[in-house]
C-alpha atoms as a PDB file:
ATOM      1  CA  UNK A   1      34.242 -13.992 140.155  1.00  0.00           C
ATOM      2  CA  UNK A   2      35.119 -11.058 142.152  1.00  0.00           C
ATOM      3  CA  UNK A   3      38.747 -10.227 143.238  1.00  0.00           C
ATOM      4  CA  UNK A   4      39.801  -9.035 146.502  1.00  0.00           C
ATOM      5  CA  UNK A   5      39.246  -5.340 146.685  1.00  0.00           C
ATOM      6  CA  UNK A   6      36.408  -5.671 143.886  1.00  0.00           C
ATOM      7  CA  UNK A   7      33.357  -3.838 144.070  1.00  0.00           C
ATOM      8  CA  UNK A   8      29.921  -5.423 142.246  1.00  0.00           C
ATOM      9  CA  UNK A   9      26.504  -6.365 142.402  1.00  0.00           C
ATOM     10  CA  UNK A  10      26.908  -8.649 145.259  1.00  0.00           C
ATOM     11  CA  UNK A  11      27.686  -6.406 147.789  1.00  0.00           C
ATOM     12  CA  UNK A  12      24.258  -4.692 147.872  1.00  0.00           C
ATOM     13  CA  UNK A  13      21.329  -6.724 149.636  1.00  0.00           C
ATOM     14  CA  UNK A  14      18.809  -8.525 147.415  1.00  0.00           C
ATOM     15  CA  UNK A  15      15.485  -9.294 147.491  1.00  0.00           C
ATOM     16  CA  UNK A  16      13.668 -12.275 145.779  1.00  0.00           C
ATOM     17  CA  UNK A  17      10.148 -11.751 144.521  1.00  0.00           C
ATOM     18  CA  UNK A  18       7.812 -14.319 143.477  1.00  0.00           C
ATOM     19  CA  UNK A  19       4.600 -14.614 141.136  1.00  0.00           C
ATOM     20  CA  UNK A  20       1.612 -16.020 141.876  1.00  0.00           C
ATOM     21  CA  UNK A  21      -2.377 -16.010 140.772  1.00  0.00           C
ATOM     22  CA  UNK A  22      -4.972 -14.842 143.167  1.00  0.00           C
ATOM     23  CA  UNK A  23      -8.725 -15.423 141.876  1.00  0.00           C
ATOM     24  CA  UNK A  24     -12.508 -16.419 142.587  1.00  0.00           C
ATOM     25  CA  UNK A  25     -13.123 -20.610 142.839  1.00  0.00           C
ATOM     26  CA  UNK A  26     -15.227 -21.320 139.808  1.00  0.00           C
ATOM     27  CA  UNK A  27     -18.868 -20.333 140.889  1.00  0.00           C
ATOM     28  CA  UNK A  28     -22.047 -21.514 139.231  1.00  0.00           C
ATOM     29  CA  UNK A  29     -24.251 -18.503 140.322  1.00  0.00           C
ATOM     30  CA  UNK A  30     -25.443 -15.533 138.306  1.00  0.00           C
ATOM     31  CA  UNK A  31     -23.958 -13.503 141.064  1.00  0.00           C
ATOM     32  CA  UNK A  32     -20.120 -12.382 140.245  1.00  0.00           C
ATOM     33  CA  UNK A  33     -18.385 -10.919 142.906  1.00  0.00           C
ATOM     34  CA  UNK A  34     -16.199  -8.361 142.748  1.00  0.00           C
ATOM     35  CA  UNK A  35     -12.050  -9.011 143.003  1.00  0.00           C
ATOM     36  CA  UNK A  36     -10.732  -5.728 144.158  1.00  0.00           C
ATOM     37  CA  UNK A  37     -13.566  -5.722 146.606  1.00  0.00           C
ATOM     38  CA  UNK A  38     -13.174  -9.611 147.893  1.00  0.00           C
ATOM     39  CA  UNK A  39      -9.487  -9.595 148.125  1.00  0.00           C
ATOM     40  CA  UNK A  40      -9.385  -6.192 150.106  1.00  0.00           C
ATOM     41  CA  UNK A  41     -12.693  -7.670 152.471  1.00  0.00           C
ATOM     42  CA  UNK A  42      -9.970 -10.726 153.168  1.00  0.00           C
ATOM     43  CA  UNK A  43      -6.845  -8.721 153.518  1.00  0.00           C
ATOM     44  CA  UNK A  44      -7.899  -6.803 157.225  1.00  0.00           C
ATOM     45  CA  UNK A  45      -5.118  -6.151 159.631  1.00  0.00           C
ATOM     46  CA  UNK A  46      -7.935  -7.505 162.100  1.00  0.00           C
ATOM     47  CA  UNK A  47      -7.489 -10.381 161.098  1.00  0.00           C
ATOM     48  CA  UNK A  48      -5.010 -13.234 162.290  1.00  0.00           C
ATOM     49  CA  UNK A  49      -4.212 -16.981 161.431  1.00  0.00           C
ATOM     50  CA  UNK A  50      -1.504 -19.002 163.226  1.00  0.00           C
ATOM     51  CA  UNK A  51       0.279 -22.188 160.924  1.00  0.00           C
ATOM     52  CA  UNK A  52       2.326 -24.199 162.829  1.00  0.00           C
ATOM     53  CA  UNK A  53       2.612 -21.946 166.054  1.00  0.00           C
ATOM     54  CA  UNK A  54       3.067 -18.555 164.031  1.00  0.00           C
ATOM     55  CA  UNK A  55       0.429 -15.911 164.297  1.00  0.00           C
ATOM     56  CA  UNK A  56       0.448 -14.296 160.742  1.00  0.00           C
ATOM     57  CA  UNK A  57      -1.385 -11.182 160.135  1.00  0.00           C
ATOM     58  CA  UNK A  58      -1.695  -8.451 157.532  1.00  0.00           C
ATOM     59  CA  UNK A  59      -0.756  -4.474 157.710  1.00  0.00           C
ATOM     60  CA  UNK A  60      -3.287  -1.975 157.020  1.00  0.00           C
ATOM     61  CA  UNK A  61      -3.656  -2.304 152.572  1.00  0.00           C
ATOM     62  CA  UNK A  62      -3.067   0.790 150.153  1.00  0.00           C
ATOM     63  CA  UNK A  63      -3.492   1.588 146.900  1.00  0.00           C
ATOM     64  CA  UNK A  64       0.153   2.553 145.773  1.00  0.00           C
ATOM     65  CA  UNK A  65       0.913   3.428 142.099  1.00  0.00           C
ATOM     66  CA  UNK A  66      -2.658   1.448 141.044  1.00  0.00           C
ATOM     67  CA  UNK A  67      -1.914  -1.473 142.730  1.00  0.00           C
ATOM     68  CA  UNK A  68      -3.119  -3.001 146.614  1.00  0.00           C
ATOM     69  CA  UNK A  69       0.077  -3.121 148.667  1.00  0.00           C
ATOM     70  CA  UNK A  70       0.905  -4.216 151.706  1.00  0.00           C
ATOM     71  CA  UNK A  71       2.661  -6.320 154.114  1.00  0.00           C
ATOM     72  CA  UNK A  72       2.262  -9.586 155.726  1.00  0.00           C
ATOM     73  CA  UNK A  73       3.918 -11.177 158.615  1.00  0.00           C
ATOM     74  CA  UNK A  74       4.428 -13.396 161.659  1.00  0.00           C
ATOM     75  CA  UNK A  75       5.022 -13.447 165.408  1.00  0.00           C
ATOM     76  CA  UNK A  76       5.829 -16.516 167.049  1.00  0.00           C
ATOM     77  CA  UNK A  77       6.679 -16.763 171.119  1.00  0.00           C
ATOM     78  CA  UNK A  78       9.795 -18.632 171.595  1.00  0.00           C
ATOM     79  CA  UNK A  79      13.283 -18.728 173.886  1.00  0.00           C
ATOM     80  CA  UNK A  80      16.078 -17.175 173.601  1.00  0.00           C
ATOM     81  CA  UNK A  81      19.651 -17.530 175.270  1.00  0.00           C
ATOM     82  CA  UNK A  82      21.711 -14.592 176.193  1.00  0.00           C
ATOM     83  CA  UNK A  83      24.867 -13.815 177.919  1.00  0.00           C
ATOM     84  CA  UNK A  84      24.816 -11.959 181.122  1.00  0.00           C
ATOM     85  CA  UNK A  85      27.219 -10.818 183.746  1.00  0.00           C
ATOM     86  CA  UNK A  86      26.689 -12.080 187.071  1.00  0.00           C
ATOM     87  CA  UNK A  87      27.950  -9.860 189.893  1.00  0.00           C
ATOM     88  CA  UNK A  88      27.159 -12.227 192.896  1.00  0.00           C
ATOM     89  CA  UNK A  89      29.586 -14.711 191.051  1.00  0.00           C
ATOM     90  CA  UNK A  90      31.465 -12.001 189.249  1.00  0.00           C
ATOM     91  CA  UNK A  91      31.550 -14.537 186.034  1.00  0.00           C
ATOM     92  CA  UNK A  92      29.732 -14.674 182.285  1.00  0.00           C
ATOM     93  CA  UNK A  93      26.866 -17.251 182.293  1.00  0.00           C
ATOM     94  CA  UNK A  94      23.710 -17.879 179.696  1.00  0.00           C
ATOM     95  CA  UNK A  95      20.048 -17.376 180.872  1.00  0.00           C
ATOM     96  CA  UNK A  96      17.523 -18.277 178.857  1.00  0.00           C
ATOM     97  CA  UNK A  97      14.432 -16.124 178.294  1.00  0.00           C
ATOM     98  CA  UNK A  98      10.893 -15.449 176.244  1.00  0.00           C
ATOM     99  CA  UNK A  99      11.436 -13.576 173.374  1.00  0.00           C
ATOM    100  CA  UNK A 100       8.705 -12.563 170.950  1.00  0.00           C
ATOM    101  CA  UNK A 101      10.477 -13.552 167.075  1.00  0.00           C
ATOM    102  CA  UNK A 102       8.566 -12.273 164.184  1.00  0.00           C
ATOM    103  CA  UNK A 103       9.517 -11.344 160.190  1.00  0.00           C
ATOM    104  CA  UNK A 104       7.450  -9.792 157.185  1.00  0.00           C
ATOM    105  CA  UNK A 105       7.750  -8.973 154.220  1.00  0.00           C
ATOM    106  CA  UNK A 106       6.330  -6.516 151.105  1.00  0.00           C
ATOM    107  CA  UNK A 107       3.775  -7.911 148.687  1.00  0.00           C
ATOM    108  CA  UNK A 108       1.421  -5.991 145.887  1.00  0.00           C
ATOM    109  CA  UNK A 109      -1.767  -7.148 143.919  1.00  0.00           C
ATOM    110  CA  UNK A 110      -2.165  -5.943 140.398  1.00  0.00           C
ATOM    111  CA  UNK A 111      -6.417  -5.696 140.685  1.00  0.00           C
ATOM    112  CA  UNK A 112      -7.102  -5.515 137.210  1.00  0.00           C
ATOM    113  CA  UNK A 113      -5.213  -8.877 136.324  1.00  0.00           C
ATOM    114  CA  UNK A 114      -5.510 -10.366 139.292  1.00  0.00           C
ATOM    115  CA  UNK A 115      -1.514 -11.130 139.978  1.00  0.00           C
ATOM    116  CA  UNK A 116       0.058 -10.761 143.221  1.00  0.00           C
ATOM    117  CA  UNK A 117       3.870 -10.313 143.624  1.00  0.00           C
ATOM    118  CA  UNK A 118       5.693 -11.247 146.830  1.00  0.00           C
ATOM    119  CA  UNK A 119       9.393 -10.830 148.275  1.00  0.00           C
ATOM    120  CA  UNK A 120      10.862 -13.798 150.178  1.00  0.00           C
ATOM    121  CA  UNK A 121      12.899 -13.729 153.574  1.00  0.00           C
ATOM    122  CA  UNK A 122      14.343 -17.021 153.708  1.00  0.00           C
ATOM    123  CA  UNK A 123      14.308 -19.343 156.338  1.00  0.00           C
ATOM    124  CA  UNK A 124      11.615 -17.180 158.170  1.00  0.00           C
ATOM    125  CA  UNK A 125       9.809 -16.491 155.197  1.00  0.00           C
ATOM    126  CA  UNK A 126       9.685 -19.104 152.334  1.00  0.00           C
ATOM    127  CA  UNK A 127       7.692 -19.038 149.036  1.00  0.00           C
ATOM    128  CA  UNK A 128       5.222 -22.225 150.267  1.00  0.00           C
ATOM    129  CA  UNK A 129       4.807 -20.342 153.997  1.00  0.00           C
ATOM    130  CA  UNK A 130       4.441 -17.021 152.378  1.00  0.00           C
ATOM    131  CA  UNK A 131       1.452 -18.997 150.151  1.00  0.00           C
ATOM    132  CA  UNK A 132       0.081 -21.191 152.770  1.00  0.00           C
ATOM    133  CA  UNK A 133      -0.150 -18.504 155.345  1.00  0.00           C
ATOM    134  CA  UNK A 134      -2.252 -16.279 152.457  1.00  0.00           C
ATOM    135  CA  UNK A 135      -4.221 -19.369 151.425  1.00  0.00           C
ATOM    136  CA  UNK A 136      -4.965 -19.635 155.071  1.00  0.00           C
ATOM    137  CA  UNK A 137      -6.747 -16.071 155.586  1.00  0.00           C
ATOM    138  CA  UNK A 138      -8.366 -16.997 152.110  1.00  0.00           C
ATOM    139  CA  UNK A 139      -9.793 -19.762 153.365  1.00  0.00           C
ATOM    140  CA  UNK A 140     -11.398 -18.138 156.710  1.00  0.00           C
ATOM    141  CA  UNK A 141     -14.053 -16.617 154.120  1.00  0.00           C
ATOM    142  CA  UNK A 142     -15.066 -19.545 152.230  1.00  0.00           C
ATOM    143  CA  UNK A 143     -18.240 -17.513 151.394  1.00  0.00           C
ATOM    144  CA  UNK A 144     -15.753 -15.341 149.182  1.00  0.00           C
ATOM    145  CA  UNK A 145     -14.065 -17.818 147.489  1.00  0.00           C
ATOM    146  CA  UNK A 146     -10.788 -16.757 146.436  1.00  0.00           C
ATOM    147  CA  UNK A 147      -7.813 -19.314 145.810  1.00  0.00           C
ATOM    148  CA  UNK A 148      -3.895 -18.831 145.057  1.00  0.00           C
ATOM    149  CA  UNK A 149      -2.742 -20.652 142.148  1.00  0.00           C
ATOM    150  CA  UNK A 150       0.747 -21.123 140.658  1.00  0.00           C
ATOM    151  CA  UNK A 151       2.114 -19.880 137.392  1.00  0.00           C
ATOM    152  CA  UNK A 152       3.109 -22.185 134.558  1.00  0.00           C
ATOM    153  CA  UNK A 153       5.838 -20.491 132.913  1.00  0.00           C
ATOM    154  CA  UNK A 154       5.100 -21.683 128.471  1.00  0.00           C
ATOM    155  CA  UNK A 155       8.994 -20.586 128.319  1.00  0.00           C
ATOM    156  CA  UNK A 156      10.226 -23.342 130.572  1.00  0.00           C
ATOM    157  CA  UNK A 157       8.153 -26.285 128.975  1.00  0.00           C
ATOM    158  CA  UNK A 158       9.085 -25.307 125.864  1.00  0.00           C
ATOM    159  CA  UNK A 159      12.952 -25.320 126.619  1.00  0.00           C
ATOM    160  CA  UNK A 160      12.532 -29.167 128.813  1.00  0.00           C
ATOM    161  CA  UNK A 161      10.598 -30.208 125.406  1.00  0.00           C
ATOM    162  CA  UNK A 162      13.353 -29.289 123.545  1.00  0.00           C
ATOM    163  CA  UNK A 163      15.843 -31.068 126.228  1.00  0.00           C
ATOM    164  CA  UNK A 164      14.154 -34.355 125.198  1.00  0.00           C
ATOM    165  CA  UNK A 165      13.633 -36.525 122.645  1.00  0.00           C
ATOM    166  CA  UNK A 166      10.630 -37.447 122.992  1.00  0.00           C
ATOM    167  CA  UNK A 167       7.412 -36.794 124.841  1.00  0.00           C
ATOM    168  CA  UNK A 168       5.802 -39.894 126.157  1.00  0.00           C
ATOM    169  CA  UNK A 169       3.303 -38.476 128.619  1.00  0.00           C
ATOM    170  CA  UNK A 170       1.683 -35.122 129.442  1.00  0.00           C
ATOM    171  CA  UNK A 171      -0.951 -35.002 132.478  1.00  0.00           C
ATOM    172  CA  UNK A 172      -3.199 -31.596 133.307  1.00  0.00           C
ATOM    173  CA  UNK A 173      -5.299 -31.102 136.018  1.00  0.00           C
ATOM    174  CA  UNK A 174      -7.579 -27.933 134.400  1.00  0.00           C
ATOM    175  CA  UNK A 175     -10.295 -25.556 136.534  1.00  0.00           C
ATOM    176  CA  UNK A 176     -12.663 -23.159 134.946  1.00  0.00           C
ATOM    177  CA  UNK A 177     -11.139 -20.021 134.528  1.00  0.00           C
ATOM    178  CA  UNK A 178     -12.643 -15.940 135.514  1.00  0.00           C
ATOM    179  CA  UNK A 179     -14.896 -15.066 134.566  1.00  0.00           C
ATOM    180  CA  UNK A 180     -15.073 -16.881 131.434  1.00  0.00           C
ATOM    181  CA  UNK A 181     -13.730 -18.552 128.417  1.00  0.00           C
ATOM    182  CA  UNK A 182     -13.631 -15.130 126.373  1.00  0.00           C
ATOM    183  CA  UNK A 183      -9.567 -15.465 126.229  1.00  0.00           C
ATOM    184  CA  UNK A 184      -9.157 -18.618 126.061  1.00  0.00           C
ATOM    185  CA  UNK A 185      -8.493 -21.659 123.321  1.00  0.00           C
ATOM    186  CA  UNK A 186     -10.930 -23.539 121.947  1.00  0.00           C
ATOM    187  CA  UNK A 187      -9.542 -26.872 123.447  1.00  0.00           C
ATOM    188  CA  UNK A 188     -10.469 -25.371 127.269  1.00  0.00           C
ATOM    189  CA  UNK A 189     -14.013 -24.455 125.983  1.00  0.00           C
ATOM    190  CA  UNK A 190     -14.506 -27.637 124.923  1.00  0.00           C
ATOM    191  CA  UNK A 191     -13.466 -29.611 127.775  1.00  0.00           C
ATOM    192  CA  UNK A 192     -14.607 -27.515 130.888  1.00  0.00           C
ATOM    193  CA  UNK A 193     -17.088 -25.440 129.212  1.00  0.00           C
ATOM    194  CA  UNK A 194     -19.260 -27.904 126.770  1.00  0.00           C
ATOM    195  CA  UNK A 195     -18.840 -30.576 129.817  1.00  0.00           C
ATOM    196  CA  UNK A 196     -20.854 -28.108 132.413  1.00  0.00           C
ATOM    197  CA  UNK A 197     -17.156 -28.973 134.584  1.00  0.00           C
ATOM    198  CA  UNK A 198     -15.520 -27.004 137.126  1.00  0.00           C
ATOM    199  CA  UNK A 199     -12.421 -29.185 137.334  1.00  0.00           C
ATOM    200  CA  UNK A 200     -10.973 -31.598 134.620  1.00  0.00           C
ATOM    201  CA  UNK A 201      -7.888 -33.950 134.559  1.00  0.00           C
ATOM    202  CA  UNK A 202      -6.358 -34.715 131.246  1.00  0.00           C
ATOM    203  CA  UNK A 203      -3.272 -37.136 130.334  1.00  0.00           C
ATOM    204  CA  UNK A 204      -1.873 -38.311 127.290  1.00  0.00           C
ATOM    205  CA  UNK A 205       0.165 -41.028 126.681  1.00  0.00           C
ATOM    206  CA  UNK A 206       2.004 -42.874 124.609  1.00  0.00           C
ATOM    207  CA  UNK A 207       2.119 -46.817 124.644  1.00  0.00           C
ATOM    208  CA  UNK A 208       5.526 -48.602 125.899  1.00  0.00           C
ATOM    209  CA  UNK A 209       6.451 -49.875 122.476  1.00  0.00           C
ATOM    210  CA  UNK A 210       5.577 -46.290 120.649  1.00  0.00           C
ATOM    211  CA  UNK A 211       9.098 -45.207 119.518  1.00  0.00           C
ATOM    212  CA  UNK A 212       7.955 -41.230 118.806  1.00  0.00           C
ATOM    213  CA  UNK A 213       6.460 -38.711 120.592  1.00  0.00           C
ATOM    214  CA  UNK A 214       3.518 -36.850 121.565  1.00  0.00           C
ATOM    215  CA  UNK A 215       2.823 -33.370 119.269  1.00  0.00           C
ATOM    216  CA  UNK A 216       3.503 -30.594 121.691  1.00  0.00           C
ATOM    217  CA  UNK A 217       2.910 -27.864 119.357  1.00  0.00           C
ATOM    218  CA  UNK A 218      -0.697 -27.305 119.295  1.00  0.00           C
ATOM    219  CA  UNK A 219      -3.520 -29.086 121.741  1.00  0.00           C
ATOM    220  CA  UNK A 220      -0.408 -29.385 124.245  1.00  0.00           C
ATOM    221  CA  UNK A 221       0.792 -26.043 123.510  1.00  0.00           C
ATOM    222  CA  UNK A 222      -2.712 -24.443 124.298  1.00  0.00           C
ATOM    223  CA  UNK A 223      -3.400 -26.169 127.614  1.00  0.00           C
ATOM    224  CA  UNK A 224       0.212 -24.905 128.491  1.00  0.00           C
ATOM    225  CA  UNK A 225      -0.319 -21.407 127.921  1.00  0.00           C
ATOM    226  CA  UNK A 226      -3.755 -21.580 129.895  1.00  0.00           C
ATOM    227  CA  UNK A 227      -1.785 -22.468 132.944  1.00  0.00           C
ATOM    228  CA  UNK A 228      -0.163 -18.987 132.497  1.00  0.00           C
ATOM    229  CA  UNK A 229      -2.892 -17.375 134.270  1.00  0.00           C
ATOM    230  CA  UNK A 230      -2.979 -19.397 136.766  1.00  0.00           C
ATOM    231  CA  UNK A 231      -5.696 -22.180 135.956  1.00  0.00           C
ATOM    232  CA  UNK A 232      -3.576 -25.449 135.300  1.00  0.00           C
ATOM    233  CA  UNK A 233      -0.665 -27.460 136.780  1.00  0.00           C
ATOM    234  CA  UNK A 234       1.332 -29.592 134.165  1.00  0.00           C
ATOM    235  CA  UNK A 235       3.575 -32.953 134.377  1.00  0.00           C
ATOM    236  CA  UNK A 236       4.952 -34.389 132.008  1.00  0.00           C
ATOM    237  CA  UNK A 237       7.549 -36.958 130.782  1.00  0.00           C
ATOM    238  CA  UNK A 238       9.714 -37.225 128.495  1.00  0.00           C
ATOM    239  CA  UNK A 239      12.982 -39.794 127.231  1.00  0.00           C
ATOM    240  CA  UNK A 240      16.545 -38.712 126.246  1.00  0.00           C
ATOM    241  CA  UNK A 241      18.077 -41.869 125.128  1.00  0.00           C
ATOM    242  CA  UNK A 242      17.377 -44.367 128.031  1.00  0.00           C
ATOM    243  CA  UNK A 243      16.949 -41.454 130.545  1.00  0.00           C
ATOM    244  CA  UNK A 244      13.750 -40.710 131.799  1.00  0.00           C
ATOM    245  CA  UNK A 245      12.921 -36.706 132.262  1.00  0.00           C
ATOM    246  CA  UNK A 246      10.160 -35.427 134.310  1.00  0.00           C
ATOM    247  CA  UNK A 247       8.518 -31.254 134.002  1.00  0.00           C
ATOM    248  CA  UNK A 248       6.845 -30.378 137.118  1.00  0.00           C
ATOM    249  CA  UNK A 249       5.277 -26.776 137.212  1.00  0.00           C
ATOM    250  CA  UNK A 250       4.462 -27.101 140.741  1.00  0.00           C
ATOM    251  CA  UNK A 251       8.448 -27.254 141.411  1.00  0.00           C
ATOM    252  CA  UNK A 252       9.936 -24.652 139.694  1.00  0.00           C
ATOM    253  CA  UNK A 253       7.834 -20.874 140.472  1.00  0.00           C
ATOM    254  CA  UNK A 254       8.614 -17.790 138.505  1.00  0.00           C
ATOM    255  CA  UNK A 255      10.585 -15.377 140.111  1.00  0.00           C
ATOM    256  CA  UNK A 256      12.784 -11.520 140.051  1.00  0.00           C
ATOM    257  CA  UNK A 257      16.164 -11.332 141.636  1.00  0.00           C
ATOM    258  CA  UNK A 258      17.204  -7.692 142.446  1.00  0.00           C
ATOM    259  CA  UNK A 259      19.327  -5.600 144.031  1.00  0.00           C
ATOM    260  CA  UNK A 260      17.740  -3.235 146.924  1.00  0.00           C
ATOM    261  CA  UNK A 261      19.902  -0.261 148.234  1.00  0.00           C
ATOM    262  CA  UNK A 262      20.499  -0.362 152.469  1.00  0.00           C
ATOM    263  CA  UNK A 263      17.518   1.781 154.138  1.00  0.00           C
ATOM    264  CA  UNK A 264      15.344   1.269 151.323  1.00  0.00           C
ATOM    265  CA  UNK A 265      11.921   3.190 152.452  1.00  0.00           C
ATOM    266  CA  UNK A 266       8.781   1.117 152.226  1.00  0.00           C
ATOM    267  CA  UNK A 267       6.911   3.022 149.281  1.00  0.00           C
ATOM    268  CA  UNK A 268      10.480   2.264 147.508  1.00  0.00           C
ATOM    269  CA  UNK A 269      10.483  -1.180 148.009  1.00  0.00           C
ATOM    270  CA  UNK A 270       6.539  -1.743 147.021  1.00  0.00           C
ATOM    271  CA  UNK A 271       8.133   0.457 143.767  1.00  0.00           C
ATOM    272  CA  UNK A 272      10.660  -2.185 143.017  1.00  0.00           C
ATOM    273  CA  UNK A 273       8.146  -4.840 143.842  1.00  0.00           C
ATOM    274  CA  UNK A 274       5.765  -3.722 141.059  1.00  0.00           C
ATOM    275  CA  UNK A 275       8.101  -2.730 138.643  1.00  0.00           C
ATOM    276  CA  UNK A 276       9.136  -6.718 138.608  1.00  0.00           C
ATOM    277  CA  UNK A 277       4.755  -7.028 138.267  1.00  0.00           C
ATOM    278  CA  UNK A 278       4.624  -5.388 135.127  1.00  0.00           C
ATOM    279  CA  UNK A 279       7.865  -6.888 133.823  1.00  0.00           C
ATOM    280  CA  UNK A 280       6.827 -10.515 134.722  1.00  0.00           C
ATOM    281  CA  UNK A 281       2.920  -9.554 133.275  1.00  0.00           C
ATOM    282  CA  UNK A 282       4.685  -8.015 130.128  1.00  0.00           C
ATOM    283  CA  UNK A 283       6.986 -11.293 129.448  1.00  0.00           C
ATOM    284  CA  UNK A 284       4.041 -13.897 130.113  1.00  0.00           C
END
């Protein structure tokens, strides 16, 4: 806790960056498109979207560093009240007027892995508006194909496995990954690969009377670390005593905290912005 007087961290701004997976829809065609060339086709500053009476749209991309950068924003017509002095009534009153609101914020692509990083300007700007307004320009070229998908993070399963004792159900829903199984475990092969599938649900369970626990440390533990790039959301359950405990890793998105210095230039920021890429790529 900071005394009175104290100087620390605090007192410089912040910025929040988040992780997330941007990649081609499975696609059973000899041709493979091109990422770096799809993603920059979708991400045109002529383009615009509106979600829920906001008109997002994109700033001109650049390569910066290696990686696409660029910005993404909104601009939404509402009202606004100010204070004005009348001089027929000599007196303060409130008019209201149109007033053009928008926000943005920084975001980079790492091309090669396919891994886009994003800051966050809450309320304007949330994670799931930040996503769903990316998603939506996505989805204007269906032709393309490209999705956003949300990181599973093997560290945080691992630690709520360990929180309970014992693991009574574990539910994935799997899709084939790009461009192929090459890096993958043998347990993905088999199911989405042998099976011809582009999309596969898988849940174990254990019965009501079972008093131990499903073996997280090798079938489980591979589907878990697929999800790391991007191709699988997890739930599970588990018990601690009579307490029921639930993993989610559609609720809990990775993310970088840091400190930003006042007048930060743009090229700066997109620095700090990839620097928290390659840390989160060189952790997963």
């Amino acid at each position: 806790m900071l005394e009175s007087g104290q100087k620390g961290r605090y007192d410089m701004p912040q910025m929040l960056v988040y992780f997330a997976k941007v990649t081609h829809k499975p696609q059973r065609t000899l041709f493979q498109r091109s990422f770096d060339i799809d993603i920059q086709e979708v991400i045109s500053p002529d383009r615009t979207i509106t979600r829920y009476g906001r008109t997002w749209r994109f700033s001109k991309p650049k390569i910066h560093n290696g990686y696409l950068v660029g910005k993404l924003g909104f601009m939404l017509l509402g009202i606004e009240i100010r204070a004005v002095y009348d001089e027929e009534i000599l007196d303060f009153i409130e008019q209201t007027v149109d007033a053009e609101l928008s926000n943005f914020v920084f975001w980079a692509i790492d091309l090669s892995k396919q891994v886009l990083a994003f800051e966050t300007k809450p309320p304007d700007i949330k994670y799931q508006s930040f996503k769903g307004a990316f998603e939506g320009f996505l989805a204007e070229r269906p032709d393309i194909g490209l999705t956003v998908e949300d990181f599973v993070q093997t560290s945080r399963f691992v630690a709520w496995v360990e929180s309970v004792e014992r693991v009574i159900n574990f539910k994935a829903g799997l899709r084939t990954p790009n461009p192929d199984f090459s890096k993958h475990g043998k347990i993905i092969q088999a199911i989405l690969g042998d099976t011809n599938a582009d999309r596969a649900t898988l849940e174990l369970t254990k019965l009501k009377e079972s008093t131990d626990s499903l073996d997280t440390e090798k079938t489980i533990n591979d589907i878990v670390k697929y999800g790391e790039d991007g191709y699988s959301s997890i739930v599970a359950r588990g018990k601690k005593g009579e307490q029921q405990k639930v993993f989610d890793s559609r609720k809990s998105t990775p993310s970088e905290r840091m400190d930003i210095s006042k007048g930060i230039t743009d090229d700066d920021k997109w620095k700090l912005i990839i620097d928290a890429l390659r840390k989160f790529e060189n952790e997963k």
